[in-house]
Protein backbone atom coordinates (compact mmCIF):
# COMPACT_ATOMS: atom_id res chain seq x y z
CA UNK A 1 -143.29 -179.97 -76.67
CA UNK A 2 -144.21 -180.21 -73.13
CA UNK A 3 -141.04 -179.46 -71.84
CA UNK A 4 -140.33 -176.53 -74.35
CA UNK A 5 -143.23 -174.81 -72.55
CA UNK A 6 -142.16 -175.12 -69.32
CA UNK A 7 -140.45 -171.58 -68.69
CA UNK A 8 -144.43 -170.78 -68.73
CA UNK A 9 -144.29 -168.83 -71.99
CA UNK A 10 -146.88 -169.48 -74.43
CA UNK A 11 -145.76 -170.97 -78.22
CA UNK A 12 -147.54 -170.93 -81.18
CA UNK A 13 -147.95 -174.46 -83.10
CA UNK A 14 -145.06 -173.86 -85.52
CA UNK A 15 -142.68 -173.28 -82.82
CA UNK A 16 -143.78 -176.26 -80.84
CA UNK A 17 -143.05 -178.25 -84.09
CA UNK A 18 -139.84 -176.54 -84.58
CA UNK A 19 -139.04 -177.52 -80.61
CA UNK A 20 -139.67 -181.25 -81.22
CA UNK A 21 -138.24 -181.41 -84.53
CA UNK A 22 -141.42 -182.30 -86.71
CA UNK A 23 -143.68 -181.36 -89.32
CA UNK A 24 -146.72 -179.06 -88.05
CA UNK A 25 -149.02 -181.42 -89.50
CA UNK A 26 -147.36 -184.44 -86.75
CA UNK A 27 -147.83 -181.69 -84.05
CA UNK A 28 -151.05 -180.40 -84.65
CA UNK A 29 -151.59 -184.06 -83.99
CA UNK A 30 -149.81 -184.09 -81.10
CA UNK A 31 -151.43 -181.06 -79.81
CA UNK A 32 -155.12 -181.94 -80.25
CA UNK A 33 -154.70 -184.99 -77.92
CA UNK A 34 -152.82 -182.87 -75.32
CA UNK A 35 -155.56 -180.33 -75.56
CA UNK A 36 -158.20 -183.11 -75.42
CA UNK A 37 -156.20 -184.29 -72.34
CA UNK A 38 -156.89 -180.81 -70.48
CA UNK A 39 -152.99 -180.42 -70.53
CA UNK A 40 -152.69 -177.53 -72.71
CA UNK A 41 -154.44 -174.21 -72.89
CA UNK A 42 -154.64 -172.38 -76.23
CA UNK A 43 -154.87 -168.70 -76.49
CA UNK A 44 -156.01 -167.10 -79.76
CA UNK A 45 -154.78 -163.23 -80.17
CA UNK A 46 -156.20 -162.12 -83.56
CA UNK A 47 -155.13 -164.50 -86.36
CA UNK A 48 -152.43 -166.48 -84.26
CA UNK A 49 -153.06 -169.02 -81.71
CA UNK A 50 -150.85 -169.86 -78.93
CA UNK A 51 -150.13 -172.87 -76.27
CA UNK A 52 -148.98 -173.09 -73.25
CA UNK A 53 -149.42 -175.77 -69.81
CA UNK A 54 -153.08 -175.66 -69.02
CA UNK A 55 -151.92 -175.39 -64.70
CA UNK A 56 -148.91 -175.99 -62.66
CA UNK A 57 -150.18 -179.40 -62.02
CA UNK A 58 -148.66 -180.51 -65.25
CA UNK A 59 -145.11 -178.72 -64.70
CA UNK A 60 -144.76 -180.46 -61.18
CA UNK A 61 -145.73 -183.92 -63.06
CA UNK A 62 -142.90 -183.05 -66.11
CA UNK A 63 -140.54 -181.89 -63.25
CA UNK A 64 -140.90 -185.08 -61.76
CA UNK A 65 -140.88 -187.58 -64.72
CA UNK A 66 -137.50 -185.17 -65.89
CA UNK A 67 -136.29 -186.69 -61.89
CA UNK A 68 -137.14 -190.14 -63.14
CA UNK A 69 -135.29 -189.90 -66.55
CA UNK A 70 -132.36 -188.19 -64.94
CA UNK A 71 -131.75 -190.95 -61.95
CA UNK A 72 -132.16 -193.93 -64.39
CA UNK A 73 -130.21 -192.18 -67.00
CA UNK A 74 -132.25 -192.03 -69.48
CA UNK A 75 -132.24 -188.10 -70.59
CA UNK A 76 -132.61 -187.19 -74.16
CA UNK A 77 -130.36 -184.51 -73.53
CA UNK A 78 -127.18 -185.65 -72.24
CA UNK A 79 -125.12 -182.86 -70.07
CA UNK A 80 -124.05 -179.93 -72.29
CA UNK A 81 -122.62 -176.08 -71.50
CA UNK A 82 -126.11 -174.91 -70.70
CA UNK A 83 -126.61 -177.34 -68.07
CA UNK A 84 -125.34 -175.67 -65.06
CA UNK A 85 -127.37 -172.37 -65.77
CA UNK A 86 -130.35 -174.65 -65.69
CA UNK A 87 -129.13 -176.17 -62.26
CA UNK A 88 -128.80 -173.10 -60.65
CA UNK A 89 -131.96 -171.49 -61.51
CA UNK A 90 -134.60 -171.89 -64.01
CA UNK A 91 -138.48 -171.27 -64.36
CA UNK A 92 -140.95 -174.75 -63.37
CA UNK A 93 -143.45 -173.27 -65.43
CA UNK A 94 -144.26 -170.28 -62.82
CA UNK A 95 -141.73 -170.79 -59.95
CA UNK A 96 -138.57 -170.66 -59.19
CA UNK A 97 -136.02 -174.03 -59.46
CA UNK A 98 -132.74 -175.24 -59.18
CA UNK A 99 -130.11 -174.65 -56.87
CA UNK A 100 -131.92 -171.42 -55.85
CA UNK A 101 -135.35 -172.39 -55.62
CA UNK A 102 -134.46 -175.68 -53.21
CA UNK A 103 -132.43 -173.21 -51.00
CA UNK A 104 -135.02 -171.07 -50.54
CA UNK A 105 -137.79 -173.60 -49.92
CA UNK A 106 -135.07 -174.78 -47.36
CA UNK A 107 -134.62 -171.93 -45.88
CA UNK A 108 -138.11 -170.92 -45.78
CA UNK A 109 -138.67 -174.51 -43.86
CA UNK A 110 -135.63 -174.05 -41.73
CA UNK A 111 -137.12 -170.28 -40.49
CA UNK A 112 -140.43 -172.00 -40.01
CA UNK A 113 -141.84 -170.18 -42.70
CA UNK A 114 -143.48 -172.85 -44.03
CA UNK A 115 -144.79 -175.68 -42.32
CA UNK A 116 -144.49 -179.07 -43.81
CA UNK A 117 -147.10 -181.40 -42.35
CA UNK A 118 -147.61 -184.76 -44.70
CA UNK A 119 -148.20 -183.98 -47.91
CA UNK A 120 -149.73 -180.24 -46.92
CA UNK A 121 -147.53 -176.78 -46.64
CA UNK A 122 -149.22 -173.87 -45.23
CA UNK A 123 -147.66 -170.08 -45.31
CA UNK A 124 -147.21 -169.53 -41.56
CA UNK A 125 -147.36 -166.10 -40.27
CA UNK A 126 -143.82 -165.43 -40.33
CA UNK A 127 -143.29 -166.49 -43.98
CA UNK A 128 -146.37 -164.23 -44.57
CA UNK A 129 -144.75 -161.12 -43.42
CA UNK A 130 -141.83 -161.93 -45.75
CA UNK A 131 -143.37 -162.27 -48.35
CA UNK A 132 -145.42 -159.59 -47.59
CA UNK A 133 -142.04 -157.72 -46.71
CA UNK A 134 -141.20 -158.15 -51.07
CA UNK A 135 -144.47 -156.63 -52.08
CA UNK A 136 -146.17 -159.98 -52.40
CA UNK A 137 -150.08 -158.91 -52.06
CA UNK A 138 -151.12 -161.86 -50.14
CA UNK A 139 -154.14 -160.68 -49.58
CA UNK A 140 -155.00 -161.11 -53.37
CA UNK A 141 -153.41 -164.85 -53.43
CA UNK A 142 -155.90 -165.67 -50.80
CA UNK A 143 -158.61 -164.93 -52.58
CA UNK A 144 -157.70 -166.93 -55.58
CA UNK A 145 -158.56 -170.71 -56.30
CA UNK A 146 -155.17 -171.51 -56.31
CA UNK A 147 -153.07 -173.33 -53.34
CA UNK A 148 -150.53 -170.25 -51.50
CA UNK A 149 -148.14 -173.22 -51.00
CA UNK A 150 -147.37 -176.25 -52.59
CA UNK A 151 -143.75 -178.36 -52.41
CA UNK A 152 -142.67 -179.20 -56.30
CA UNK A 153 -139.76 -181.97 -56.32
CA UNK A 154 -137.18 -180.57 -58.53
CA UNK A 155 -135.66 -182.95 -60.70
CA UNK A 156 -131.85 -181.37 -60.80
CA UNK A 157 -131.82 -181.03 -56.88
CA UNK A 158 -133.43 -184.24 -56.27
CA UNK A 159 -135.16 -182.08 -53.26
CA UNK A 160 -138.69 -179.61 -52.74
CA UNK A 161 -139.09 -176.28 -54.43
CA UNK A 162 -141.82 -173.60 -53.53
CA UNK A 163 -144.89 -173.48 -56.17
CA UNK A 164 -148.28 -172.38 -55.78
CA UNK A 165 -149.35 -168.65 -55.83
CA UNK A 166 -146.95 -167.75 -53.55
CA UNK A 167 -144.13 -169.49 -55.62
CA UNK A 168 -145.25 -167.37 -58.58
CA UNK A 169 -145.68 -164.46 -57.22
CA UNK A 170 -142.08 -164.49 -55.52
CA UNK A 171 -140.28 -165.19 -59.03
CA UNK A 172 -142.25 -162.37 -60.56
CA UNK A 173 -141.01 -159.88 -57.51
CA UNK A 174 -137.44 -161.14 -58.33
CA UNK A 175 -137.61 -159.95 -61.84
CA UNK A 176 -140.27 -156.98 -60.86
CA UNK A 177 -137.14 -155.93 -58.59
CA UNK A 178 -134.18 -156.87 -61.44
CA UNK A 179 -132.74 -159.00 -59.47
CA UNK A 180 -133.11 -161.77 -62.17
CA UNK A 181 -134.63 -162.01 -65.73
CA UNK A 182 -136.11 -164.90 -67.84
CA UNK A 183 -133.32 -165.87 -70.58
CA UNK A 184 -135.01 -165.44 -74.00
CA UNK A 185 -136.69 -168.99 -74.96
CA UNK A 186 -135.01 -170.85 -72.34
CA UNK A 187 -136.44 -171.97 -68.77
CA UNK A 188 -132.88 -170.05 -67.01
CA UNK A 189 -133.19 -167.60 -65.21
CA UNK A 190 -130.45 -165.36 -64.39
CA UNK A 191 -129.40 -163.35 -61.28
CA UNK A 192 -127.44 -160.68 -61.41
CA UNK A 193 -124.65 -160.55 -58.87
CA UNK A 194 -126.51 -157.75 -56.82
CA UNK A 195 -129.39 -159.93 -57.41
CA UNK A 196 -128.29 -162.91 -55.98
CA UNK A 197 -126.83 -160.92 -53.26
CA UNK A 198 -129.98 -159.37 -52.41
CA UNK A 199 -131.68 -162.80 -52.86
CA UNK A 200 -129.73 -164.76 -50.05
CA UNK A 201 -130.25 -161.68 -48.04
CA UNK A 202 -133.57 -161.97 -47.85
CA UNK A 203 -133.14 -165.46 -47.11
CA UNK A 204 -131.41 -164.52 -44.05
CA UNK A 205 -133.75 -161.90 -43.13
């Protein structure tokens, strides 16, 4: 259930059951202790309630237990047609993953738009001007709780992705300028040719 609401959508109880194959009554079960746990967040919108990952936290953690299963082999899903979409790029909850979110947190590091120091990233004033350069209102970021930066290891790549505020708010510019779009009730996300085209660009940039 965890893992169905990683593309950071929000799921109603029936659909979570449906998702892990069990009666509502097991996953209202299920759910309570995952509430209780401070894992999920439920939203109620007039008679319907629905779930989704209480923080990013959570979606690096699933990311990297999905790293775990993968290396020792142990996937519940074993490689099917949909598996390369997910390799190239899918949604960590609120960021960008894959093939294209590692190249970009490369990239980004490479530039010296990041700077990697231990366990802390900071935005350096270079990677602030492009983001800035993509709309991103950093000014608004910095006045949130949130982290701007934070390295997520992707479990596909085996290597860091970008999350924290600035993570989401980069995916959301990429589908605010249709260069990509969310695939209904999956975590791909898909580029469009002149997206991707205009994403490595800006890479380069």
């Amino acid at each position: 259930m965890l893992t169905a609401l990683m593309s950071g959508k929000a799921l109603t109880p029936t659909e979570l059951a449906q998702e892990a194959g069990v009666t509502p009554q097991t996953a209202s079960t299920h759910i309570a202790k995952l509430e209780a746990q401070g894992l999920l967040l439920r939203r109620r919108q007039g008679r319907h309630s629905y779930l989704a990952l209480a923080n990013d936290d959570g979606a690096g953690v699933l990311e990297a237990l999905m790293g775990l299963a993968a290396k020792s082999g142990h996937m519940r899903t074993r490689t099917g047609p949909r598996d390369p979409a997910l390799r190239r790029a899918r949604a960590c909850y609120d960021h960008l993953a894959g093939e294209m979110g590692t190249d970009l947190f490369a990239a980004w590091t490479e530039r010296g738009f990041l700077k990697v120091a231990g366990e802390q990233l900071d935005l350096t004033s270079a990677g602030a001007a492009a983001a800035q350069s993509l709309g991103v209102d950093l000014d608004a970021l910095r006045h949130a709780r949130a982290p701007l930066c934070r390295a997520c290891l992707d479990w596909s790549m085996r290597r860091s992705h970008l999350a924290g505020s600035v993570g989401r708010a980069l995916l959301r510019q990429f589908e605010a300028l249709s260069w990509a779009a969310r695939a209904p009730r999956s975590r791909v996300v898909r580029f469009s040719p002149d997206g991707e085209r205009r994403f490595y660009a800006f890479l380069r940039e």
